[in-house]
Protein backbone atom coordinates (compact mmCIF):
# COMPACT_ATOMS: atom_id res chain seq x y z
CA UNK A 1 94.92 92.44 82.31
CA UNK A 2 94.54 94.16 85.80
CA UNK A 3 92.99 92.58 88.37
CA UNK A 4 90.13 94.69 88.65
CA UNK A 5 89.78 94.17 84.98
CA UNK A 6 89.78 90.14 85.60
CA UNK A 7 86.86 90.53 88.36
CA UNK A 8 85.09 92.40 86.08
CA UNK A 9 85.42 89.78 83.55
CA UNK A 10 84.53 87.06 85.80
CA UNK A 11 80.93 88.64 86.83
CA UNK A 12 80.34 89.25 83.02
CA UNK A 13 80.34 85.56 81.92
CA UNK A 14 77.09 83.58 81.25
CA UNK A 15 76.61 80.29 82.44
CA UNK A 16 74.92 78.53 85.15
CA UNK A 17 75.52 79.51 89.20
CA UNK A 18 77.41 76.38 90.23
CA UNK A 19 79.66 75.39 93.68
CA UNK A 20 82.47 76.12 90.70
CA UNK A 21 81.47 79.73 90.38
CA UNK A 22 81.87 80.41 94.05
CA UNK A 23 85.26 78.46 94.29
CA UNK A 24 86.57 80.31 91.36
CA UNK A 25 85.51 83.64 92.93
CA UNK A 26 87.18 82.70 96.21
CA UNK A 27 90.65 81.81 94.36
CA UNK A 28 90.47 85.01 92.37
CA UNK A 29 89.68 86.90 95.63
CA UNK A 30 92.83 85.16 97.31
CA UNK A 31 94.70 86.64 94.06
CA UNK A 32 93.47 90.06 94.76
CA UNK A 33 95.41 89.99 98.25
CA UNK A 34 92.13 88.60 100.12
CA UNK A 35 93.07 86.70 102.88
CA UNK A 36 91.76 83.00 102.44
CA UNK A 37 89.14 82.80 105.20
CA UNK A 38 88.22 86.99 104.24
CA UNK A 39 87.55 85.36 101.06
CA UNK A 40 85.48 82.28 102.14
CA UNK A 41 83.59 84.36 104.43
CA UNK A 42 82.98 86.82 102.38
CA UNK A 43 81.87 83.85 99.44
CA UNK A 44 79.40 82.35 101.55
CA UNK A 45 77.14 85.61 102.64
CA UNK A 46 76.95 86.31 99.03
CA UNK A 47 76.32 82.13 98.35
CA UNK A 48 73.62 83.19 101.03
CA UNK A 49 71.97 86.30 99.73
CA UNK A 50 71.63 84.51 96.24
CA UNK A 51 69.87 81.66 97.72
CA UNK A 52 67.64 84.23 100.00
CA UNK A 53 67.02 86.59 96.72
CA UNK A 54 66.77 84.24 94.30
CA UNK A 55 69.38 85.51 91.67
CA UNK A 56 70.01 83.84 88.44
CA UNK A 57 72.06 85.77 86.59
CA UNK A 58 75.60 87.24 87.11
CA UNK A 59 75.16 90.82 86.66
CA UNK A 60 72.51 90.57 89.60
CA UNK A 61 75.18 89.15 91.59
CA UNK A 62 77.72 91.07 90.95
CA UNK A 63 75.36 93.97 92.45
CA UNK A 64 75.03 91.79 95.66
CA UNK A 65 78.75 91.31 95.58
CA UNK A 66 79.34 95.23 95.45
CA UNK A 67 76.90 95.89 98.30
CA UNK A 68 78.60 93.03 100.41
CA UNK A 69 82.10 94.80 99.60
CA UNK A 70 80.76 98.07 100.03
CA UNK A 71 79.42 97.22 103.84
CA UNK A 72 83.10 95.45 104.62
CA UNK A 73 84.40 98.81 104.40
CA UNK A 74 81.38 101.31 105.58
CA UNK A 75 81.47 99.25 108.31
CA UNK A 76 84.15 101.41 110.01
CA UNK A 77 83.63 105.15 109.60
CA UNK A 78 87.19 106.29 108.74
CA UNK A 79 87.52 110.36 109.33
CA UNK A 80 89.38 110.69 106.64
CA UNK A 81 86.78 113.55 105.31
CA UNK A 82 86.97 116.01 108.41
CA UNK A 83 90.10 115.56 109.97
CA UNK A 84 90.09 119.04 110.91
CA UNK A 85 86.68 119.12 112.83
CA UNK A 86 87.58 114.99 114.39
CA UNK A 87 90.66 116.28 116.09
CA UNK A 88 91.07 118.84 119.01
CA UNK A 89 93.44 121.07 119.59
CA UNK A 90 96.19 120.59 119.78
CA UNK A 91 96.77 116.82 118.64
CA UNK A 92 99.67 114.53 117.65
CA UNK A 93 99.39 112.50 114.16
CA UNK A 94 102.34 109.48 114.77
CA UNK A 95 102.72 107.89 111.20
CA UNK A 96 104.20 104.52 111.47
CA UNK A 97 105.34 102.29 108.74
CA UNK A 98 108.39 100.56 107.24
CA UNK A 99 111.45 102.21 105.44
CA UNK A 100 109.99 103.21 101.70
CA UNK A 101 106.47 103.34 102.29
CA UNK A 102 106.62 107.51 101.84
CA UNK A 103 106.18 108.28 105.05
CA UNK A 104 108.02 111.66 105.34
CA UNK A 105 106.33 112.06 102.02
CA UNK A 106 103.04 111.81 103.40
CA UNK A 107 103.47 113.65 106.26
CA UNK A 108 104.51 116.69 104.39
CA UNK A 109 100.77 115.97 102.59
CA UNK A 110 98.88 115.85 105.53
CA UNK A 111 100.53 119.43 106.61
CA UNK A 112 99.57 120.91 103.90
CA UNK A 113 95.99 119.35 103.46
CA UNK A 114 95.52 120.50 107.34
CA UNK A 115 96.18 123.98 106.85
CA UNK A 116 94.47 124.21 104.12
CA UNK A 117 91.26 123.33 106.66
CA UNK A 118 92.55 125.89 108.68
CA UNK A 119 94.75 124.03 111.04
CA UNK A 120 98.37 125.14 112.34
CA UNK A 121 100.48 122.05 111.79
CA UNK A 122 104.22 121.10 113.03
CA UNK A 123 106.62 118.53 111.57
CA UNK A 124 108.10 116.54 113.96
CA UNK A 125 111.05 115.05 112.64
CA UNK A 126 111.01 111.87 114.64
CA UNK A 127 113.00 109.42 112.56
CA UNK A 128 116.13 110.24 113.89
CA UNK A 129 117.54 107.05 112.58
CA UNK A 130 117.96 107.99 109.21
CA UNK A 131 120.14 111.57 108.67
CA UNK A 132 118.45 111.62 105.04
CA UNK A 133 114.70 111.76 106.78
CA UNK A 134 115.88 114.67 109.02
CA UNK A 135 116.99 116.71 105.82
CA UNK A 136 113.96 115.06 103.55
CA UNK A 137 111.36 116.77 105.93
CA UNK A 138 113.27 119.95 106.71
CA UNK A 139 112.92 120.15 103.15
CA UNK A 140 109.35 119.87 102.60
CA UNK A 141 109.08 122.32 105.55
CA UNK A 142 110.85 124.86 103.80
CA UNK A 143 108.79 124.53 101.00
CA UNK A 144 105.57 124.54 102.73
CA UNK A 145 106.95 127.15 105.63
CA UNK A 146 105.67 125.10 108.34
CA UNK A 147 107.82 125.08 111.24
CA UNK A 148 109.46 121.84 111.74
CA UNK A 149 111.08 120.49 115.52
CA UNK A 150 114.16 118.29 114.83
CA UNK A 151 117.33 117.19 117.00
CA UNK A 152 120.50 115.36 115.66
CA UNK A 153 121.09 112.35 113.68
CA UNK A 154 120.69 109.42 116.24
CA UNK A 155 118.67 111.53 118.95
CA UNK A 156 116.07 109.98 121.09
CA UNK A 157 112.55 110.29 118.93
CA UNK A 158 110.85 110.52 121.98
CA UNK A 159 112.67 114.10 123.02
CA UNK A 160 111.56 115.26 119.36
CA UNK A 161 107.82 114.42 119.84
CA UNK A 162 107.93 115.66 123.65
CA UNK A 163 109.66 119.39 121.89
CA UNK A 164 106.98 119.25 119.28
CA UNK A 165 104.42 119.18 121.44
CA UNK A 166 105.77 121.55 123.43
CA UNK A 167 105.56 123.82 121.24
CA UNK A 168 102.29 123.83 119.81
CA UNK A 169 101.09 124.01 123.65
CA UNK A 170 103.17 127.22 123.85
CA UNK A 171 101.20 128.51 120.46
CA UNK A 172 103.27 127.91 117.13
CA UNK A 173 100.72 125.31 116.57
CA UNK A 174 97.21 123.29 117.04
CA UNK A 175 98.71 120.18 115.52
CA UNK A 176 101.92 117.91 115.61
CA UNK A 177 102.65 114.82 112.55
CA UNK A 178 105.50 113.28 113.49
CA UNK A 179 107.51 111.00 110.97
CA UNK A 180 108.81 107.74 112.82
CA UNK A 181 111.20 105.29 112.06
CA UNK A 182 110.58 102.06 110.29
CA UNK A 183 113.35 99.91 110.18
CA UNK A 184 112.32 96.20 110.29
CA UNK A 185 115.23 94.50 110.68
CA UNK A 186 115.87 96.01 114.09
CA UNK A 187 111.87 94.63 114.88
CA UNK A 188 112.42 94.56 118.91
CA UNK A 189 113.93 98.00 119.27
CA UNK A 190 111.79 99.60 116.58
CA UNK A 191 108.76 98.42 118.72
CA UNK A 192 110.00 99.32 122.14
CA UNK A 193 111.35 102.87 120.73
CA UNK A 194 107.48 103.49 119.40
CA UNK A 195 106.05 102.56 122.72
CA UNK A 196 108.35 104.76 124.48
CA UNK A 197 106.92 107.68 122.04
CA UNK A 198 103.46 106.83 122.51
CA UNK A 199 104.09 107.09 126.56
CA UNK A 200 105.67 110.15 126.47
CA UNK A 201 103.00 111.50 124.41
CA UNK A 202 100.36 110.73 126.48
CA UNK A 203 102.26 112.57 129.43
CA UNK A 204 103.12 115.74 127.33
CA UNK A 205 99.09 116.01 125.83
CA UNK A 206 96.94 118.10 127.74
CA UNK A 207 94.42 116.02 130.05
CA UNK A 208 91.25 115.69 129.66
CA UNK A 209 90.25 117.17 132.99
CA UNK A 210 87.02 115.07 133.06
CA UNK A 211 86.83 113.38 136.81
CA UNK A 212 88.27 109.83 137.27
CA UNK A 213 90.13 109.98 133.77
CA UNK A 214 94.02 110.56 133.59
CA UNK A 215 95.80 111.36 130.49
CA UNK A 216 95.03 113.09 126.99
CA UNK A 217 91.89 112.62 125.34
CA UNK A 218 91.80 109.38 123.41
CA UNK A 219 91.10 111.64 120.29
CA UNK A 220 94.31 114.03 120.56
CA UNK A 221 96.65 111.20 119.90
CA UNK A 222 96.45 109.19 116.69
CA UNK A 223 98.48 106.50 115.08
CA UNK A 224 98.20 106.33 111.58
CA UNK A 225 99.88 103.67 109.51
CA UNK A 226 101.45 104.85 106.26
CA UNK A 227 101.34 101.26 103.56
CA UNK A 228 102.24 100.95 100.30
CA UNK A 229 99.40 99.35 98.14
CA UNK A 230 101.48 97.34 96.02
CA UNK A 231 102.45 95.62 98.78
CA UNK A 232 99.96 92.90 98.83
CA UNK A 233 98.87 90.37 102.04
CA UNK A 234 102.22 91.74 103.28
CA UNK A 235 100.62 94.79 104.50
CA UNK A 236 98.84 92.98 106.78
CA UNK A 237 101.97 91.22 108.84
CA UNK A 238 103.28 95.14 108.77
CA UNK A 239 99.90 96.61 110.23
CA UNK A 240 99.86 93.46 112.83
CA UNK A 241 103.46 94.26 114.30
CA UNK A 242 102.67 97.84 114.49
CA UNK A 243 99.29 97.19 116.00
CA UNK A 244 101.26 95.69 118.68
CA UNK A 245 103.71 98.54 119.55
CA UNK A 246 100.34 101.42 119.20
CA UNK A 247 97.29 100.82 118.79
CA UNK A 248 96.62 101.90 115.59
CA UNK A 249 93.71 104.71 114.48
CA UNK A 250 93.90 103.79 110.81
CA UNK A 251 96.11 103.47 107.22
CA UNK A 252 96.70 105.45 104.54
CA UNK A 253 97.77 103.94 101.68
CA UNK A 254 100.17 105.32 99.36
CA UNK A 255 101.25 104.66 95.93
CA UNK A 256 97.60 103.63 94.76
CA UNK A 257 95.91 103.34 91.65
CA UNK A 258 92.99 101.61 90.39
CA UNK A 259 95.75 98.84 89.14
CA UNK A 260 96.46 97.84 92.48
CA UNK A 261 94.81 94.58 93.51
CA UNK A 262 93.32 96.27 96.87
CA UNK A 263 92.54 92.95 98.34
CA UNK A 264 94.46 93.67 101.59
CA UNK A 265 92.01 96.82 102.08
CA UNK A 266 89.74 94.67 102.79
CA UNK A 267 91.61 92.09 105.08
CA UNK A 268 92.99 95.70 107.41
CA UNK A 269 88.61 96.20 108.13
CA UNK A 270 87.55 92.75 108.67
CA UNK A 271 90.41 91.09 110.39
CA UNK A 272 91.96 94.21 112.60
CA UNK A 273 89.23 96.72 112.10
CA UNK A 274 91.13 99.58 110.82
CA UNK A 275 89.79 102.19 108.70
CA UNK A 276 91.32 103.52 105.60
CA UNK A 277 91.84 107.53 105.98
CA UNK A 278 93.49 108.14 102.77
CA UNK A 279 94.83 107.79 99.55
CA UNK A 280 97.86 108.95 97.77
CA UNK A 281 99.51 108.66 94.39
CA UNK A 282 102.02 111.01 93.11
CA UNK A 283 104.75 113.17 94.53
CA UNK A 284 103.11 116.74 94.94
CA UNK A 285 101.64 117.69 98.00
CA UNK A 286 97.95 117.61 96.26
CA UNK A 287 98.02 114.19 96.04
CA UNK A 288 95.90 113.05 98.75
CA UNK A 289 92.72 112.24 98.90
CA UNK A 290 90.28 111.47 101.66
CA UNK A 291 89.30 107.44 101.35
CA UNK A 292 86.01 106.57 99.71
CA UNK A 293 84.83 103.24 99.85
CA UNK A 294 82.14 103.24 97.41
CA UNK A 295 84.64 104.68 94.71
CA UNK A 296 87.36 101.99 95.79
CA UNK A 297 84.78 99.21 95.71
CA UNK A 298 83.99 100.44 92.00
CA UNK A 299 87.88 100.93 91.20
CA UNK A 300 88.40 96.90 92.71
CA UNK A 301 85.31 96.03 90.76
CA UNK A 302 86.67 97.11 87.51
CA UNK A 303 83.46 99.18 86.85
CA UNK A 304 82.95 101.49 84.01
């Protein structure tokens, strides 16, 4: 039984309201990847709204329960829907994540979901760590006949970003995603080599020209975090370290489907406020999906 399937059971037994129901709710949240105080918290305002609406019966509360889930989420307007329109021209997309997340995968996706809105995107080839992510996105720029900027195997990622954008300032394109490195077990350099990126960045964008502000416009740099939804509460310690070295703009998860537990959705809005942009499953460049949180709180619901 999946786990939305179990939560869907759970609202659809009888019985009395007791302090048990809300304690078993709270463990089977914790299962679901809810952190433990997400899933108190979260408990209590719908122990609250019971009490305040007078509800009796389960499939009343489960309503309240959807609504409360449903606000978690709404709560942070994720621009998933109209990238296109939400960032100028041009812009640089950084995707961060760990090794095996997908994403040189998913940056190939977003260049092809941009220009289908009518953008002009560039690959940036910025994981120069790994030869095989160099050839992996030359690749998918083939395929898709964007025009992707990459130097040699164990190059400085920084030059690559600082070329891309280059040359989408000179006029082969309105938009630069850039696929980063993500190797963990070198934590300390990872971090310092994705701060250097983000600096250089901020020189290279265009400024704003508005009086008493230096640098780009907040909006033409964005760091997106790439996680894989099967990861679990994990996710979280990833997004936290990566939070650290950019502050991040949002997630997109990949390798969902409505049997992922989706708990740690949650945890990513309440406890570091970041919005989910998107959704992918599968390996062709379709498969992305703007995020919807009424149609993932239904999904982690187990509704019909």
């Amino acid at each position: 039984m999946s786990f939305a399937e179990r939560l869907g059971a759970f609202f659809g037994l009888s019985g009395a309201v007791s302090d048990d129901f809300y304690d078993n709710l709270a463990d089977l949240l914790v299962e679901g990847d809810f952190g433990a105080a997400g899933a108190v918290k979260l408990v209590d305002e719908l122990r609250l709204l019971v009490k305040k609406e007078k509800l009796t019966d389960t499939r009343s509360i489960r309503e309240q329960f959807t609504a409360l889930l449903e606000r978690e989420l709404s709560a942070l307007s994720g621009e998933g829907g109209s990238p296109e329109r939400t960032l100028p021209s041009p812009a640089l997309i950084l995707l961060l994540g760990v090794n095996g997340v997908g994403k040189t995968t998913t940056a190939a996706k977003l260049a092809a979901l941009f220009r289908s809105k009518g953008r002009r995107p560039l690959l940036a080839a910025a994981d120069t760590f790994r030869a095989a992510a160099i050839d992996q996105i030359k690749i998918h720029g083939e395929r898709l006949k964007i025009r992707v900027v990459a130097h040699r195997h164990g190059g400085d990622p920084a030059a690559v970003v600082y070329d891309a954008v280059e040359a989408a300032l000179a006029g082969a394109g309105d938009l630069v995603i850039a696929d980063t490195a993500g190797r963990m077990h070198t934590k300390t350099a990872l971090v310092e080599e994705l701060k250097k990126i983000g600096r250089v960045a901020k020189t290279k964008l265009p400024d704003t020209g508005e009086p008493g502000h230096s640098g780009p416009a907040p909006e033409a740099l964005r760091s997106w975090l790439v996680l894989d939804a099967t990861t679990g509460r994990n996710a979280l310690a990833q997004a936290e370290i990566f939070h650290g070295a950019l502050a991040l703009d949002g997630v997109i998860l990949t390798k969902y489907d409505s049997g992922a537990k989706g708990g740690a959705v949650f945890s990513l809005a309440s406890e570091l406020k970041l919005p989910v942009l998107f959704l992918c499953n599968g390996e062709s460049y379709e498969d992305i999906r703007p995020f919807d949180a009424s149609a993932f709180v239904k999904a982690f619901m187990g509704a019909p």
